[in-house]
Structure formats: C-alpha cells, structure tokens
PDB file of N, CA and C in Angstrom:
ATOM      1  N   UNK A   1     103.235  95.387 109.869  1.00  0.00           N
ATOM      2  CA  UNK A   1     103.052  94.003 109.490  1.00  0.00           C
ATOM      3  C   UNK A   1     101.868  93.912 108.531  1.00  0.00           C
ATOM      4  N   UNK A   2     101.567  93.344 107.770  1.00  0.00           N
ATOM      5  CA  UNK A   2     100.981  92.911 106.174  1.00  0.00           C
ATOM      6  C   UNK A   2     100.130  91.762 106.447  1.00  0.00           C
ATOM      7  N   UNK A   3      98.696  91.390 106.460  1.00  0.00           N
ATOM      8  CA  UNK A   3      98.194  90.254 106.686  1.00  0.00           C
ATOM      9  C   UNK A   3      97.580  89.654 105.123  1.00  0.00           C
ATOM     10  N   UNK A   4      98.024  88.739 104.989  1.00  0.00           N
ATOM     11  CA  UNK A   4      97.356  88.761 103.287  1.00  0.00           C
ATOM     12  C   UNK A   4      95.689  87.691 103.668  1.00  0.00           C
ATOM     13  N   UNK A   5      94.549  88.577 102.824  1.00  0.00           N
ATOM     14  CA  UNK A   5      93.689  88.105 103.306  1.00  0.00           C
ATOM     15  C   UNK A   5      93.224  87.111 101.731  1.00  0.00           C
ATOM     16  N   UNK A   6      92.745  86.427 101.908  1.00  0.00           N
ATOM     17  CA  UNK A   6      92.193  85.102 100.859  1.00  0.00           C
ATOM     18  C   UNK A   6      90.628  85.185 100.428  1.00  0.00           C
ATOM     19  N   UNK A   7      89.775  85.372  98.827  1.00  0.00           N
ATOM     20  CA  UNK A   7      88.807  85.706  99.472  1.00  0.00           C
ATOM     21  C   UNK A   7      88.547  84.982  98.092  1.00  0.00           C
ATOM     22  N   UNK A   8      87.385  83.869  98.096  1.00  0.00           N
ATOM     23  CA  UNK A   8      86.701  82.829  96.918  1.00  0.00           C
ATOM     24  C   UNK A   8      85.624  83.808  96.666  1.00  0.00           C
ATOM     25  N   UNK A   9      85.724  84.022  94.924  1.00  0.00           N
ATOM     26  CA  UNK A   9      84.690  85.026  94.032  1.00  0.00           C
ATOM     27  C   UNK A   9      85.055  83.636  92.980  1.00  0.00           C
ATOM     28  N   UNK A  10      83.573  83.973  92.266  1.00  0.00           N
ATOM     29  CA  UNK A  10      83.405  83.297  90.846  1.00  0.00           C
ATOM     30  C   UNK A  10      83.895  84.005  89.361  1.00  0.00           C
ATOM     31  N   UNK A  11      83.903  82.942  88.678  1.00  0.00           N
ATOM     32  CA  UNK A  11      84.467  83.228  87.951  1.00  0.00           C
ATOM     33  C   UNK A  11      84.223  85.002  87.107  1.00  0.00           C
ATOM     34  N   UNK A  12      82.624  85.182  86.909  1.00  0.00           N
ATOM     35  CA  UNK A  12      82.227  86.076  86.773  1.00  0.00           C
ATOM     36  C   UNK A  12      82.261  87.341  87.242  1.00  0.00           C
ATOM     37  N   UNK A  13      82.049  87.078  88.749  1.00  0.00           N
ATOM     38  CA  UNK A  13      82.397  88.187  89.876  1.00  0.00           C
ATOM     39  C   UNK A  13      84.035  88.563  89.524  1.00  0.00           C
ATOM     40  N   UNK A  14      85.203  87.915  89.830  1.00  0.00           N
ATOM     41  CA  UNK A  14      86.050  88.163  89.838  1.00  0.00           C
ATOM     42  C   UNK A  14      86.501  89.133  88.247  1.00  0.00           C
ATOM     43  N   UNK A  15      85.740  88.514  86.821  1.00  0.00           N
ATOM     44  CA  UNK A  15      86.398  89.488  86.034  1.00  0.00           C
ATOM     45  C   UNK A  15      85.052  90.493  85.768  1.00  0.00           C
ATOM     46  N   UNK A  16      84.475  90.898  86.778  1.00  0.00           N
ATOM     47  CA  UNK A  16      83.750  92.661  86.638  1.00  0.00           C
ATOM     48  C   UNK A  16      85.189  93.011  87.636  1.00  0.00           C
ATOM     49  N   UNK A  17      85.918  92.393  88.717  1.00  0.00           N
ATOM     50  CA  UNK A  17      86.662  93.505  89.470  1.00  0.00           C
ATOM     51  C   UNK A  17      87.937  93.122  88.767  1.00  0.00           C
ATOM     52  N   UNK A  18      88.117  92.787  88.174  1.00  0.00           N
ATOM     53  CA  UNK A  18      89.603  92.779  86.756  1.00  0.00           C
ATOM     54  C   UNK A  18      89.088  94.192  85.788  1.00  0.00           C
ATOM     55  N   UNK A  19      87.723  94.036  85.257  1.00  0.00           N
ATOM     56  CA  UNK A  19      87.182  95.101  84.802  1.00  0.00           C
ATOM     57  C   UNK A  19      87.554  96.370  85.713  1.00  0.00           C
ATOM     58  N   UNK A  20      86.959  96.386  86.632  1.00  0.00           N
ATOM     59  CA  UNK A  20      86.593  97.530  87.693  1.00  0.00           C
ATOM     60  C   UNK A  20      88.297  97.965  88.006  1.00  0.00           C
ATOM     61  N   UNK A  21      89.254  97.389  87.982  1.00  0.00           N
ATOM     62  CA  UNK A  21      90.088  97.376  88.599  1.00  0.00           C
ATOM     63  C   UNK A  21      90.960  98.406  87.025  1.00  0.00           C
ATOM     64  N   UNK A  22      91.274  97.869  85.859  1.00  0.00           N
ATOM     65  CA  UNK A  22      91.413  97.904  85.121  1.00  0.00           C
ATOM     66  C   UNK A  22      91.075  99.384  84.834  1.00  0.00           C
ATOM     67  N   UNK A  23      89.876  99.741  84.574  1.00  0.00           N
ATOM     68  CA  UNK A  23      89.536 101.190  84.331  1.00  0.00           C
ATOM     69  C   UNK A  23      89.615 102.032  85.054  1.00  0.00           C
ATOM     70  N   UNK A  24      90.146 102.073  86.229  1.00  0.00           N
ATOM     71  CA  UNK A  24      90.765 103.049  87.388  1.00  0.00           C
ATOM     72  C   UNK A  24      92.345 102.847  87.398  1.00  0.00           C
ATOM     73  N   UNK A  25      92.909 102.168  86.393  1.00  0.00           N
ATOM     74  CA  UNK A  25      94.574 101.549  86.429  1.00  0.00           C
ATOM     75  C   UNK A  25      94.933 101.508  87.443  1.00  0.00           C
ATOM     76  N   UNK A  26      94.416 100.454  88.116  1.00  0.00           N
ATOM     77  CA  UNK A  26      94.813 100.186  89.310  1.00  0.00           C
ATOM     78  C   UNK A  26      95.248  98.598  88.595  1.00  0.00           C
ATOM     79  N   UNK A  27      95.997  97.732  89.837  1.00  0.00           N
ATOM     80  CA  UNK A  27      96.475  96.360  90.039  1.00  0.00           C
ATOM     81  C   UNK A  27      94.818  95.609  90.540  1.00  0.00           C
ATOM     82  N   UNK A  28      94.564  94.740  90.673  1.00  0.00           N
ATOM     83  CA  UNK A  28      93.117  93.728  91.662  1.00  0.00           C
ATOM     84  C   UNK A  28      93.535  94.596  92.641  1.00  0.00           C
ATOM     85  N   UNK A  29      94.072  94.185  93.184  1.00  0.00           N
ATOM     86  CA  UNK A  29      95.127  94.109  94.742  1.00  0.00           C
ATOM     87  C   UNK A  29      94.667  95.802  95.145  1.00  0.00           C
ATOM     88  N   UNK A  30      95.193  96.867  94.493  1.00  0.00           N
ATOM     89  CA  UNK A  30      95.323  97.893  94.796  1.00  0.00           C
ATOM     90  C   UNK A  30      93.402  98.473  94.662  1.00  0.00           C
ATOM     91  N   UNK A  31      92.894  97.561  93.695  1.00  0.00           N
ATOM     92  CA  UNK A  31      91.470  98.289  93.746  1.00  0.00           C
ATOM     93  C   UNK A  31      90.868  97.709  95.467  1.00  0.00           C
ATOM     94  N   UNK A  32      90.738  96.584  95.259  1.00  0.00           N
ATOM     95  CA  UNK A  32      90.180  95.279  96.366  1.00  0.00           C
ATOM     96  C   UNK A  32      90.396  96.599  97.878  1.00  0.00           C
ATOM     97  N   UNK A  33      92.001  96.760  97.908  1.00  0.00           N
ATOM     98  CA  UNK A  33      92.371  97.899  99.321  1.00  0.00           C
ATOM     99  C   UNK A  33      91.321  99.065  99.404  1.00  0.00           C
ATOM    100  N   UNK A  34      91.547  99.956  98.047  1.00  0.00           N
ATOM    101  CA  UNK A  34      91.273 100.862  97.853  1.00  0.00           C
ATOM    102  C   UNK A  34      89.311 100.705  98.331  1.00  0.00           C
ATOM    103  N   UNK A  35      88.636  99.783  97.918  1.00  0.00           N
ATOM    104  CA  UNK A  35      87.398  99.263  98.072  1.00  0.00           C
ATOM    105  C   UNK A  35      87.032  98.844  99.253  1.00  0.00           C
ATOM    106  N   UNK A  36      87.757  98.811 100.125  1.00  0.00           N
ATOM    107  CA  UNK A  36      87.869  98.224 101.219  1.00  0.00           C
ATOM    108  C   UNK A  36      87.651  99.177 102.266  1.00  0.00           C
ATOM    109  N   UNK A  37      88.695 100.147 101.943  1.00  0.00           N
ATOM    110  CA  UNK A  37      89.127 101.206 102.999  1.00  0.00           C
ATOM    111  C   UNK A  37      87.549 102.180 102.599  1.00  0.00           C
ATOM    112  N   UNK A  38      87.283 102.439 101.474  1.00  0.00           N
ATOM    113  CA  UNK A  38      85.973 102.591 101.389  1.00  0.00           C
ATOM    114  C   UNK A  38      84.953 102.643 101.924  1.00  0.00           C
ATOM    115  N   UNK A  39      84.724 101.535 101.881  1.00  0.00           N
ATOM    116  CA  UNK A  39      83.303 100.552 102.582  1.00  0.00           C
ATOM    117  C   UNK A  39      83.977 101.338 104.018  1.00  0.00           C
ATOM    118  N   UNK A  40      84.783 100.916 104.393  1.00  0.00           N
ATOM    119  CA  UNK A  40      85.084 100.650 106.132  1.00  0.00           C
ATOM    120  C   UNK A  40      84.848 102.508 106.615  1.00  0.00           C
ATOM    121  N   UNK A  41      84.385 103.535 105.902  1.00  0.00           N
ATOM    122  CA  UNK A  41      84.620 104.517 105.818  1.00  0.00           C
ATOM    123  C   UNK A  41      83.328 104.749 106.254  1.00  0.00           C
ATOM    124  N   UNK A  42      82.084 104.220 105.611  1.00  0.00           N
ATOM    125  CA  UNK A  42      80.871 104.227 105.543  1.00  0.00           C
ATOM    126  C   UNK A  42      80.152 104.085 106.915  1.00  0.00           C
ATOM    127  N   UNK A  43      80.956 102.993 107.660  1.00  0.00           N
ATOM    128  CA  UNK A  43      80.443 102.772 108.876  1.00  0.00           C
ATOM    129  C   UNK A  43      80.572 103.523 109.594  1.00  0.00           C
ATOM    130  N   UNK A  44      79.734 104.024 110.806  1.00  0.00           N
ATOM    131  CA  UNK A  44      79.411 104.802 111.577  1.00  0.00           C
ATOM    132  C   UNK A  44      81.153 104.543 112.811  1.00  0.00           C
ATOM    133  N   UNK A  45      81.590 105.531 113.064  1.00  0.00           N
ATOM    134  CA  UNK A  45      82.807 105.160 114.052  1.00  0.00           C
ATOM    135  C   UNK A  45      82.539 104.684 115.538  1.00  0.00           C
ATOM    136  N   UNK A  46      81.430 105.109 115.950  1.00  0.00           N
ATOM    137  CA  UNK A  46      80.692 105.372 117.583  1.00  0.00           C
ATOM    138  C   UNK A  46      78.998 105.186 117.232  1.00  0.00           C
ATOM    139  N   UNK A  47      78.644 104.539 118.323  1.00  0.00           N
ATOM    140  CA  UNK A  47      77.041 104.651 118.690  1.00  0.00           C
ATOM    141  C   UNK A  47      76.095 106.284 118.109  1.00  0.00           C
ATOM    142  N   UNK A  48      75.207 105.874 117.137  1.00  0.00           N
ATOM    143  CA  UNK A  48      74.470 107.150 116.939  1.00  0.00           C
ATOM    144  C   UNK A  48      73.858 107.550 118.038  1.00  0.00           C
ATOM    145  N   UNK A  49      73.554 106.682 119.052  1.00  0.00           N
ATOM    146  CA  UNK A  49      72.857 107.419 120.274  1.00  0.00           C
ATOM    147  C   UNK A  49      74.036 107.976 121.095  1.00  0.00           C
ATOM    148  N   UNK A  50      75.048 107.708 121.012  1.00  0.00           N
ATOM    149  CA  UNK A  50      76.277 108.884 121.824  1.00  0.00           C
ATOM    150  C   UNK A  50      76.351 109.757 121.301  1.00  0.00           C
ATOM    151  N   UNK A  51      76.501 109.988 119.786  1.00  0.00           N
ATOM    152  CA  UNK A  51      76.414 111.319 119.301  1.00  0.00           C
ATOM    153  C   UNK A  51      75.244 112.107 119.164  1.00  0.00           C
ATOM    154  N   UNK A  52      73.843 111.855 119.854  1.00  0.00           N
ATOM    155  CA  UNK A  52      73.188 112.522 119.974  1.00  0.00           C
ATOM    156  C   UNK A  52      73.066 113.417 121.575  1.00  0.00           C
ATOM    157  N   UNK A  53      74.010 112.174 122.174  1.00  0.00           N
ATOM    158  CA  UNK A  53      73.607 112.614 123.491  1.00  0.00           C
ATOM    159  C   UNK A  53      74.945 113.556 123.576  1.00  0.00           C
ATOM    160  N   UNK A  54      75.992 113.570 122.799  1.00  0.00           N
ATOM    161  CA  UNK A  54      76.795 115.000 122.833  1.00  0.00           C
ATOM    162  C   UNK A  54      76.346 115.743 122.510  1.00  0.00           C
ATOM    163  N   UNK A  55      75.981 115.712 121.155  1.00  0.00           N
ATOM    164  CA  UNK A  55      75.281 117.382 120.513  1.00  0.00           C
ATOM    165  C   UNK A  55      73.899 117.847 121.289  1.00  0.00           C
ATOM    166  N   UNK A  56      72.947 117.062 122.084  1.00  0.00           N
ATOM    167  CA  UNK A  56      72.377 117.478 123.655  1.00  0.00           C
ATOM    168  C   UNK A  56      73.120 118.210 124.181  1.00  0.00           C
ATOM    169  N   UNK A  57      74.136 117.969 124.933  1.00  0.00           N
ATOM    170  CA  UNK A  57      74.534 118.403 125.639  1.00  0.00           C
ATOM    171  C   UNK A  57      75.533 119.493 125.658  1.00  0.00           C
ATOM    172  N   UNK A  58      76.164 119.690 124.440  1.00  0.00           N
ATOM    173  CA  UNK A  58      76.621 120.721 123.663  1.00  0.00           C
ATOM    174  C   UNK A  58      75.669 122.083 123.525  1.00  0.00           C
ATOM    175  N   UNK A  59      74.502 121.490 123.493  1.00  0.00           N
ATOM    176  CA  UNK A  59      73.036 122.589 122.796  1.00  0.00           C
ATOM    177  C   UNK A  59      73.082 123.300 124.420  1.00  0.00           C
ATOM    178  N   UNK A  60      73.405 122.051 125.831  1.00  0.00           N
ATOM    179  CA  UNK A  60      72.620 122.901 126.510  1.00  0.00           C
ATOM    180  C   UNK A  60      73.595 124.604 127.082  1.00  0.00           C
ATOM    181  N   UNK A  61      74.830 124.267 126.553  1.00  0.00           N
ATOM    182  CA  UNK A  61      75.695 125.854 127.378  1.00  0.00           C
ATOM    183  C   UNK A  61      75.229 126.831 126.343  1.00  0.00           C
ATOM    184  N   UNK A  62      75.499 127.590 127.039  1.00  0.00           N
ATOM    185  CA  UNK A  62      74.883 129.305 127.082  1.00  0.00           C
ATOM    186  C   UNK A  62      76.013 129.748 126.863  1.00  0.00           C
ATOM    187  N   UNK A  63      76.511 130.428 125.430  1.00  0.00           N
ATOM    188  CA  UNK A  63      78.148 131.085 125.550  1.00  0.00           C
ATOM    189  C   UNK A  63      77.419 132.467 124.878  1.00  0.00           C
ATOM    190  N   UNK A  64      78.368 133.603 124.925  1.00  0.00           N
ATOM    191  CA  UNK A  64      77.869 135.205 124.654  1.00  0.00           C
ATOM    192  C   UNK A  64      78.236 134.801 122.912  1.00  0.00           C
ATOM    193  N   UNK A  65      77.369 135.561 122.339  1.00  0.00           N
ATOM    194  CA  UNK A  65      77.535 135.597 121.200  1.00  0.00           C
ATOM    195  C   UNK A  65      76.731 137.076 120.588  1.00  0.00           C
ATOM    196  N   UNK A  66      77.712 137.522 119.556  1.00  0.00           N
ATOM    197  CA  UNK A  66      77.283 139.175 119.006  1.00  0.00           C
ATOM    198  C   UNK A  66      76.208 139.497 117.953  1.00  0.00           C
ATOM    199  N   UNK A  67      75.632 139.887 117.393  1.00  0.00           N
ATOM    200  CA  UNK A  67      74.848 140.145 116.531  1.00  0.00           C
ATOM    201  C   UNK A  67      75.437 139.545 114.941  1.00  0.00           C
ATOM    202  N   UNK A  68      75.570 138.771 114.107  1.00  0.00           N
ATOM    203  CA  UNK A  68      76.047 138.233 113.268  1.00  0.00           C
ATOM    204  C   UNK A  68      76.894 139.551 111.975  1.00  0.00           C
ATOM    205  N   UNK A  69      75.713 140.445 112.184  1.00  0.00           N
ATOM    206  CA  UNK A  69      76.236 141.992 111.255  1.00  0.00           C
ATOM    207  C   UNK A  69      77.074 142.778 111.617  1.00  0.00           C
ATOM    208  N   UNK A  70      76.943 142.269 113.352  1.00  0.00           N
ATOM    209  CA  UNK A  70      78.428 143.176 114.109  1.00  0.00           C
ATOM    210  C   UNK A  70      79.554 142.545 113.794  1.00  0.00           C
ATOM    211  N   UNK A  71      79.043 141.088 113.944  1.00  0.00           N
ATOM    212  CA  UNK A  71      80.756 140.506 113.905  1.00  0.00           C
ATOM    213  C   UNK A  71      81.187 140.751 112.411  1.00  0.00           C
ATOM    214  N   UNK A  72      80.299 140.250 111.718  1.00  0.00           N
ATOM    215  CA  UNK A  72      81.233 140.508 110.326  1.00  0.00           C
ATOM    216  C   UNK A  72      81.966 141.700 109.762  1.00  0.00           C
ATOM    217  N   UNK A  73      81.193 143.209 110.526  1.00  0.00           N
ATOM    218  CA  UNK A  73      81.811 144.506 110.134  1.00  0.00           C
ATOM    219  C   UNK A  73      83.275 144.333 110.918  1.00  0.00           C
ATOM    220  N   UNK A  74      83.551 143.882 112.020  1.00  0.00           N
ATOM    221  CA  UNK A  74      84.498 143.473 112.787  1.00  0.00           C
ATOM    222  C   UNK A  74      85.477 142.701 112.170  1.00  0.00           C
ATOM    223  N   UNK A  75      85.374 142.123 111.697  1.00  0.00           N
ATOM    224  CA  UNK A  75      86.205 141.163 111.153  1.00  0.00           C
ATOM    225  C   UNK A  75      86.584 142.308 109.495  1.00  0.00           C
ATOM    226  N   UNK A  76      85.676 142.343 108.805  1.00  0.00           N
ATOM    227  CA  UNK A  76      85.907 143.451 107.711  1.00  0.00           C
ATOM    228  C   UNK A  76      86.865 144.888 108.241  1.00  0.00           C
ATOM    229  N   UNK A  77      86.149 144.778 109.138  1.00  0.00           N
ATOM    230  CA  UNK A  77      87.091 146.238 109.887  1.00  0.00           C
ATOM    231  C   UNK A  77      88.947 146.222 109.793  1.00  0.00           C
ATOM    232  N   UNK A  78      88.577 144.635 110.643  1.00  0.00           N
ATOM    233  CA  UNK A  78      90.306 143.941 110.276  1.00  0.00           C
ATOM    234  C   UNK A  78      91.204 144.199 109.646  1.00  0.00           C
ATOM    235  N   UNK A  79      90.135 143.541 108.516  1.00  0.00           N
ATOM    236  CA  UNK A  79      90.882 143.466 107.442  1.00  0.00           C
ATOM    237  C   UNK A  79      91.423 144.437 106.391  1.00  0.00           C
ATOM    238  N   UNK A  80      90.759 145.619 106.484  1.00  0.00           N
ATOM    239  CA  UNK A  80      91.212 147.059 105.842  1.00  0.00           C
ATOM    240  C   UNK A  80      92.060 147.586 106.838  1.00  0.00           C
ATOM    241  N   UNK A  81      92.157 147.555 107.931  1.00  0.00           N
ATOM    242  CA  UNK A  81      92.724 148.100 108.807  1.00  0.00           C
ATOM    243  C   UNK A  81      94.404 147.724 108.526  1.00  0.00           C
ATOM    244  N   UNK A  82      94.746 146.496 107.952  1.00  0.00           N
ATOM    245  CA  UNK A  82      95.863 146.020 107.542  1.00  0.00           C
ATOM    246  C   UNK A  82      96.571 144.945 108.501  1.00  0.00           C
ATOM    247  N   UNK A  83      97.951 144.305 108.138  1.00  0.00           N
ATOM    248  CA  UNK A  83      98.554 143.403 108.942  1.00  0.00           C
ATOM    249  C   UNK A  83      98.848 143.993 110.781  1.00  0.00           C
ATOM    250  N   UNK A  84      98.877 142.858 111.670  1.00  0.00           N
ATOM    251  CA  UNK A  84      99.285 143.955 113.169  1.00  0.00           C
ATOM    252  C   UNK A  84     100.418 143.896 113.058  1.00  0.00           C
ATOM    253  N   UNK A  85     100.710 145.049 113.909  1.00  0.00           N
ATOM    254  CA  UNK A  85     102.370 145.636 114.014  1.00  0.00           C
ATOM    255  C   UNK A  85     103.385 144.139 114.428  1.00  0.00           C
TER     256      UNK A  85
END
C-alpha cells in the first residue's frame, strides 16, 4: 500500500530540489524518496547504550585463538595444497 505524503516548501526551496532533482535525472518524486530513505538511514536503529552494553559483553568470553602467523600459514597451506577431494 502507497501513502502519498503532502509537504508545503517555498517557492525557492522547492526549485533548488527541481534543481537537485534534475541533475541526478531523477523525477521530484523519485529524488524527495530517494532523500528520504537517506536521511532515515542516518539514524541510529537501537539505543547507543544497548550497543555498548553488547559489545561489553561480547569483550567479556574467552574463546581459543592461534597465533595470527600460524593461522595465516594455515590457511596459505590450503590453498597450495589445492581443491578437497
């Protein structure tokens, strides 16, 4: 479903986004969306204090992890070694 939204700009305002709209060949319509979905992009999705208190709590497990020069010969090893059977 399609809600058409209504929105009072002056005369001026309205032809910079005829302009604006124009040099991206876009329609108003299609810039206005496009500008929209934008902006709405910018905003944070969730509380910055929840995402701190995940990546806390993320920090606190203890998982095994290898020497960074081992793993990569490992992985290199792989990869000369060729496709698996």
């Amino acid at each position: 479903m399609s809600i058409r939204l209504q929105v009072v700009l002056d005369d001026a305002e309205m032809a910079e986004i005829r302009r604006a709209a124009r040099s991206q060949r876009l329609t108003v319509a299609a810039w206005v969306r496009h500008s929209l979905r934008a902006a709405r992009r910018e905003i944070p999705s969730s509380d910055a204090g929840r995402k701190i208190e995940v990546i806390r709590a993320a920090a606190g497990y203890g998982f095994p992890s290898a020497d960074i020069e081992a793993m990569l010969a490992e992985v290199e090893s792989g990869y000369r070694a060729g496709p698996a059977p």
